[in-house]
Protein backbone atom coordinates (compact mmCIF):
# COMPACT_ATOMS: atom_id res chain seq x y z
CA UNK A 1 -40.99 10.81 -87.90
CA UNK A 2 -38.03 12.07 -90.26
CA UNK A 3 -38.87 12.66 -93.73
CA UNK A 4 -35.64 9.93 -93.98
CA UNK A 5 -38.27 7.70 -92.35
CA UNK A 6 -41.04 8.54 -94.18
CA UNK A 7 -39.18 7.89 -97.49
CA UNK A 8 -37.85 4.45 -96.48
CA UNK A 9 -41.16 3.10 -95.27
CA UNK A 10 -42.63 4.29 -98.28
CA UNK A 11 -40.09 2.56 -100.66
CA UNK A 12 -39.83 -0.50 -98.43
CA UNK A 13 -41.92 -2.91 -100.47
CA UNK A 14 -40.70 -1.52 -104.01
CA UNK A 15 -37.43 -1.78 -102.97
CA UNK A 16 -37.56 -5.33 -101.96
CA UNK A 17 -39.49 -6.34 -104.75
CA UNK A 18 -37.18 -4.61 -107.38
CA UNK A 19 -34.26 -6.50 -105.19
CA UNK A 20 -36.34 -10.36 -105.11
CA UNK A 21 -34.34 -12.48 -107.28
CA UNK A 22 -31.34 -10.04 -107.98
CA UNK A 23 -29.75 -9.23 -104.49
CA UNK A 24 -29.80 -12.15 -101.64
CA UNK A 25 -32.33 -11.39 -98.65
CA UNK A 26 -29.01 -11.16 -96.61
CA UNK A 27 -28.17 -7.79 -98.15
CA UNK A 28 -31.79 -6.66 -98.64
CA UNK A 29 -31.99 -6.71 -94.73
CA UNK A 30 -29.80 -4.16 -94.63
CA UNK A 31 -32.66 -1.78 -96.17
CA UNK A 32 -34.86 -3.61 -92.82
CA UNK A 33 -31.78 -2.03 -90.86
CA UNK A 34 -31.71 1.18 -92.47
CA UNK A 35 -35.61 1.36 -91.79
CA UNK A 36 -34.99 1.14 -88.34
CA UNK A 37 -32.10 2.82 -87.82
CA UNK A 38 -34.30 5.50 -88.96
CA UNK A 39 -36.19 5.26 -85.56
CA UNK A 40 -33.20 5.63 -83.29
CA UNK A 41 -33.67 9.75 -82.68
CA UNK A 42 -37.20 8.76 -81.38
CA UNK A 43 -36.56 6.18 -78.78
CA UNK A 44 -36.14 8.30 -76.13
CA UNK A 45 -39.89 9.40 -76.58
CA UNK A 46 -42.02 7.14 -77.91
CA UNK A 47 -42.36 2.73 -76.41
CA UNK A 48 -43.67 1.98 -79.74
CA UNK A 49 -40.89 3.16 -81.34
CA UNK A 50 -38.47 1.39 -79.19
CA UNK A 51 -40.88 -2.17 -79.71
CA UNK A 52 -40.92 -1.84 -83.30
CA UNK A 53 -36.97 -1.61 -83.34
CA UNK A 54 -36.27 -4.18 -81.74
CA UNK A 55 -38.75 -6.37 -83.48
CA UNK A 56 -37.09 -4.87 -87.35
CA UNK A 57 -33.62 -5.95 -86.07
CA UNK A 58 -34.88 -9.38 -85.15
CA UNK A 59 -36.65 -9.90 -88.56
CA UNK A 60 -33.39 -8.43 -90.40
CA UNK A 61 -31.08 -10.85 -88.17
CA UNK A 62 -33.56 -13.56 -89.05
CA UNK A 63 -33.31 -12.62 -92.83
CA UNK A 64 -29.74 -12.59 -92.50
CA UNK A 65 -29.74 -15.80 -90.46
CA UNK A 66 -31.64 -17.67 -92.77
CA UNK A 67 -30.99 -15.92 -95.86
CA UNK A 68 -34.94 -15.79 -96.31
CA UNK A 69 -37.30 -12.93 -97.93
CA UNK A 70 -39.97 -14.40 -95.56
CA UNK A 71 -38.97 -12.12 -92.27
CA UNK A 72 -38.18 -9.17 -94.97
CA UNK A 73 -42.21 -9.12 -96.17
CA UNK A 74 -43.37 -9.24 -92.65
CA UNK A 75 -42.58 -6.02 -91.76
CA UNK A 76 -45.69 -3.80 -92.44
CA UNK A 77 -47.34 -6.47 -90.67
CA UNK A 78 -45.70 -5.48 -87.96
CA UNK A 79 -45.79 -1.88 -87.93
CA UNK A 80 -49.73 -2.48 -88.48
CA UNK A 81 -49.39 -4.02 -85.30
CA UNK A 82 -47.17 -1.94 -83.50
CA UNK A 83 -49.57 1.36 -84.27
CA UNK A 84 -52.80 -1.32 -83.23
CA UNK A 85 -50.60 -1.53 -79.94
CA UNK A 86 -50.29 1.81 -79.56
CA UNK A 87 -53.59 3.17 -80.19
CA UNK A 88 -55.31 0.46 -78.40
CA UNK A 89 -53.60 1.19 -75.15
CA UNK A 90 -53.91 4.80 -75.93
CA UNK A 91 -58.09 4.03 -75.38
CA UNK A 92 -57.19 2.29 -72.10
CA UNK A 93 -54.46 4.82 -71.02
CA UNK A 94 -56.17 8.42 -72.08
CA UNK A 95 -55.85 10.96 -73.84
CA UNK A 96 -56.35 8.62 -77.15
CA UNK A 97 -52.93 9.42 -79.67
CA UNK A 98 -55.89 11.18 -81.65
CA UNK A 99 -56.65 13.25 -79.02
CA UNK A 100 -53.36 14.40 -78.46
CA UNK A 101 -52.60 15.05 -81.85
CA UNK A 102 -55.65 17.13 -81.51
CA UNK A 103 -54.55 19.25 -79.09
CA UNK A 104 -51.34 19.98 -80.81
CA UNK A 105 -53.61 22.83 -82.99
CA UNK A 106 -56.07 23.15 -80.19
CA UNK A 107 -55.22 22.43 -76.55
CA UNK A 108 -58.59 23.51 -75.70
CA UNK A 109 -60.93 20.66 -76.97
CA UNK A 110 -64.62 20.64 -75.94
CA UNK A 111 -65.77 17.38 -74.54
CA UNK A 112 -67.56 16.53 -78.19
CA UNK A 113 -64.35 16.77 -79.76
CA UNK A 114 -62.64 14.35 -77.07
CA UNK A 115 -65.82 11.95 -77.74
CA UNK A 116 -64.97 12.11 -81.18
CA UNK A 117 -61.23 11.67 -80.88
CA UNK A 118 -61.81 8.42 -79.10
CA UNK A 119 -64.03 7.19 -81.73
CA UNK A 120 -61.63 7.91 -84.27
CA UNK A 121 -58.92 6.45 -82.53
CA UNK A 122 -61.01 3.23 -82.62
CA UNK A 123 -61.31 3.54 -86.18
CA UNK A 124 -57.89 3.69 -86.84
CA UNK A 125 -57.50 0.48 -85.14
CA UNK A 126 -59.73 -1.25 -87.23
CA UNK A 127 -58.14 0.27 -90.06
CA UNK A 128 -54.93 -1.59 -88.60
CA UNK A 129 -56.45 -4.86 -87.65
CA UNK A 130 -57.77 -5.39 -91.19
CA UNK A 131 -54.66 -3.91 -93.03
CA UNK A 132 -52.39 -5.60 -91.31
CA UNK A 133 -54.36 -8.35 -91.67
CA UNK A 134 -54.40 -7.76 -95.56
CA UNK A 135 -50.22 -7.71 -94.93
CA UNK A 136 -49.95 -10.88 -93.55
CA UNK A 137 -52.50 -12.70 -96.12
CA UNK A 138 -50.12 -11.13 -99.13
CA UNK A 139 -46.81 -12.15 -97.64
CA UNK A 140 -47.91 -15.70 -96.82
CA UNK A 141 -49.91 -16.69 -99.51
CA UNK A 142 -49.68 -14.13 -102.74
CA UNK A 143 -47.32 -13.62 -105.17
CA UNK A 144 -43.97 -10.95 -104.71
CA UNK A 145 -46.44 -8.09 -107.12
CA UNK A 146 -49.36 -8.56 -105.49
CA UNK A 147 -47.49 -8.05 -101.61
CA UNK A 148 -45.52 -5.21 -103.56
CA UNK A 149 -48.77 -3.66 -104.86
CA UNK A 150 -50.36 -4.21 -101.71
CA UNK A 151 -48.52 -3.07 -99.15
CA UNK A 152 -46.41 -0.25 -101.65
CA UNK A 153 -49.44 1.50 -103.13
CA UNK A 154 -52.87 0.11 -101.96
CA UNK A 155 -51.95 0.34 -98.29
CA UNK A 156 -51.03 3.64 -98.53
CA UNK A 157 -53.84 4.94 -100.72
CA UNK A 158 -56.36 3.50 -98.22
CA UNK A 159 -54.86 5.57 -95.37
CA UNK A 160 -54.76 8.46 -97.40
CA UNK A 161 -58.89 8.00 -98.06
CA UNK A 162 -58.69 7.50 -94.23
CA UNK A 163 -57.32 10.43 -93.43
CA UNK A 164 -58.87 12.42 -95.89
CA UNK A 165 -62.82 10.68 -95.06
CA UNK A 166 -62.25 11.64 -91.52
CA UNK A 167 -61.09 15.33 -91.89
CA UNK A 168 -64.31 15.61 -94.16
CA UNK A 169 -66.20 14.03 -90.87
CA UNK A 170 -64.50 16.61 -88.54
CA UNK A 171 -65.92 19.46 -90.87
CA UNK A 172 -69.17 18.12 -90.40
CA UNK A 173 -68.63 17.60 -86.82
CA UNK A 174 -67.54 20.82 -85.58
CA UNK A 175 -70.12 22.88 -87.90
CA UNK A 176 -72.46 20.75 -86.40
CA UNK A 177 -71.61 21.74 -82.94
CA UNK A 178 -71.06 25.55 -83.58
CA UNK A 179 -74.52 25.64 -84.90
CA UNK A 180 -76.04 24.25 -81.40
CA UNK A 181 -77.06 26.60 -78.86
CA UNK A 182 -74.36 27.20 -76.18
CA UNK A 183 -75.42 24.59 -72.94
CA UNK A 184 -74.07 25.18 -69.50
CA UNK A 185 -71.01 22.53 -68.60
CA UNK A 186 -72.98 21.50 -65.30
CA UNK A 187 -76.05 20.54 -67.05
């Protein structure tokens, strides 16, 4: 992802919620647009990319349609479910997305570390399932701060305890598994 990227998916939800009530959802979907448009260099690579492009344009065309803030709050619900997508069939289709981000600073991974790659690939989609989840409950039924707060801070701040819980785990993990006597492969 482009820092450009980054920055826009960040800001999505404070910038619609500083926009609700000033600027029509017509010309707020343009930020939906700009989101995507972010995604263009990586369609060449990456399905889930190309899936969650199309599906932005349709909720911005549907915002602009419609002139509705409805399609506008639905999308972290669906990149929640566009990374669920992804890492799900990355468990049926190995290696697991964890796995190969793994190997990125170690191509070499003992078969623990691919054990534990899959598992935490299956914790990340939990993590999706219940914040997107969490997504879809605030833009149907709470109020524009509580979807802002939601999905602009809270969201974030649980994937950063995420991230930071399992790198904790994966210190434990691997000083666990230096400390065991060395076992032949065959055995």
């Amino acid at each position: 992802m482009t820092v450009l990227t980054v920055l826009i998916t960040l800001l999505y939800p404070l910038a619609i919620w500083l926009a609700h009530g000033r600027v029509s959802p017509r010309l707020l979907a343009l930020i939906l647009i700009l989101a995507a448009a972010t995604r263009l260099p990586m369609l060449a690579v990456n399905k889930t990319s190309r899936w969650l492009l199309l599906s932005a344009l349709v909720l911005a065309a549907t915002a602009i349609w419609n002139n509705a803030l409805l399609p506008l709050k639905l999308y972290p619900v669906l990149v929640n479910v566009s990374m669920l997508c992804a890492f799900s069939y990355s468990l049926f289709a190995p290696p697991t997305i964890i796995e190969r981000l793994a190997r990125l600073t170690e191509p070499d991974l003992p078969d623990y570390a691919m054990a534990y790659t899959r598992r935490v690939t299956q914790v990340w989609c939990g993590f999706f399932v219940v914040n997107g989840s969490l997504a879809m409950i605030t833009t149907l039924w709470a109020s524009q701060a509580v979807w802002t707060i939601y999905n602009g801070v809270v969201a974030y701040v649980a994937m950063g305890v995420l991230f930071a819980g399992e790198y904790m785990v994966r210190i434990v993990v691997k000083r666990r598994h230096r400390a065991l006597p060395s076992r032949p492969k065959n055995v």
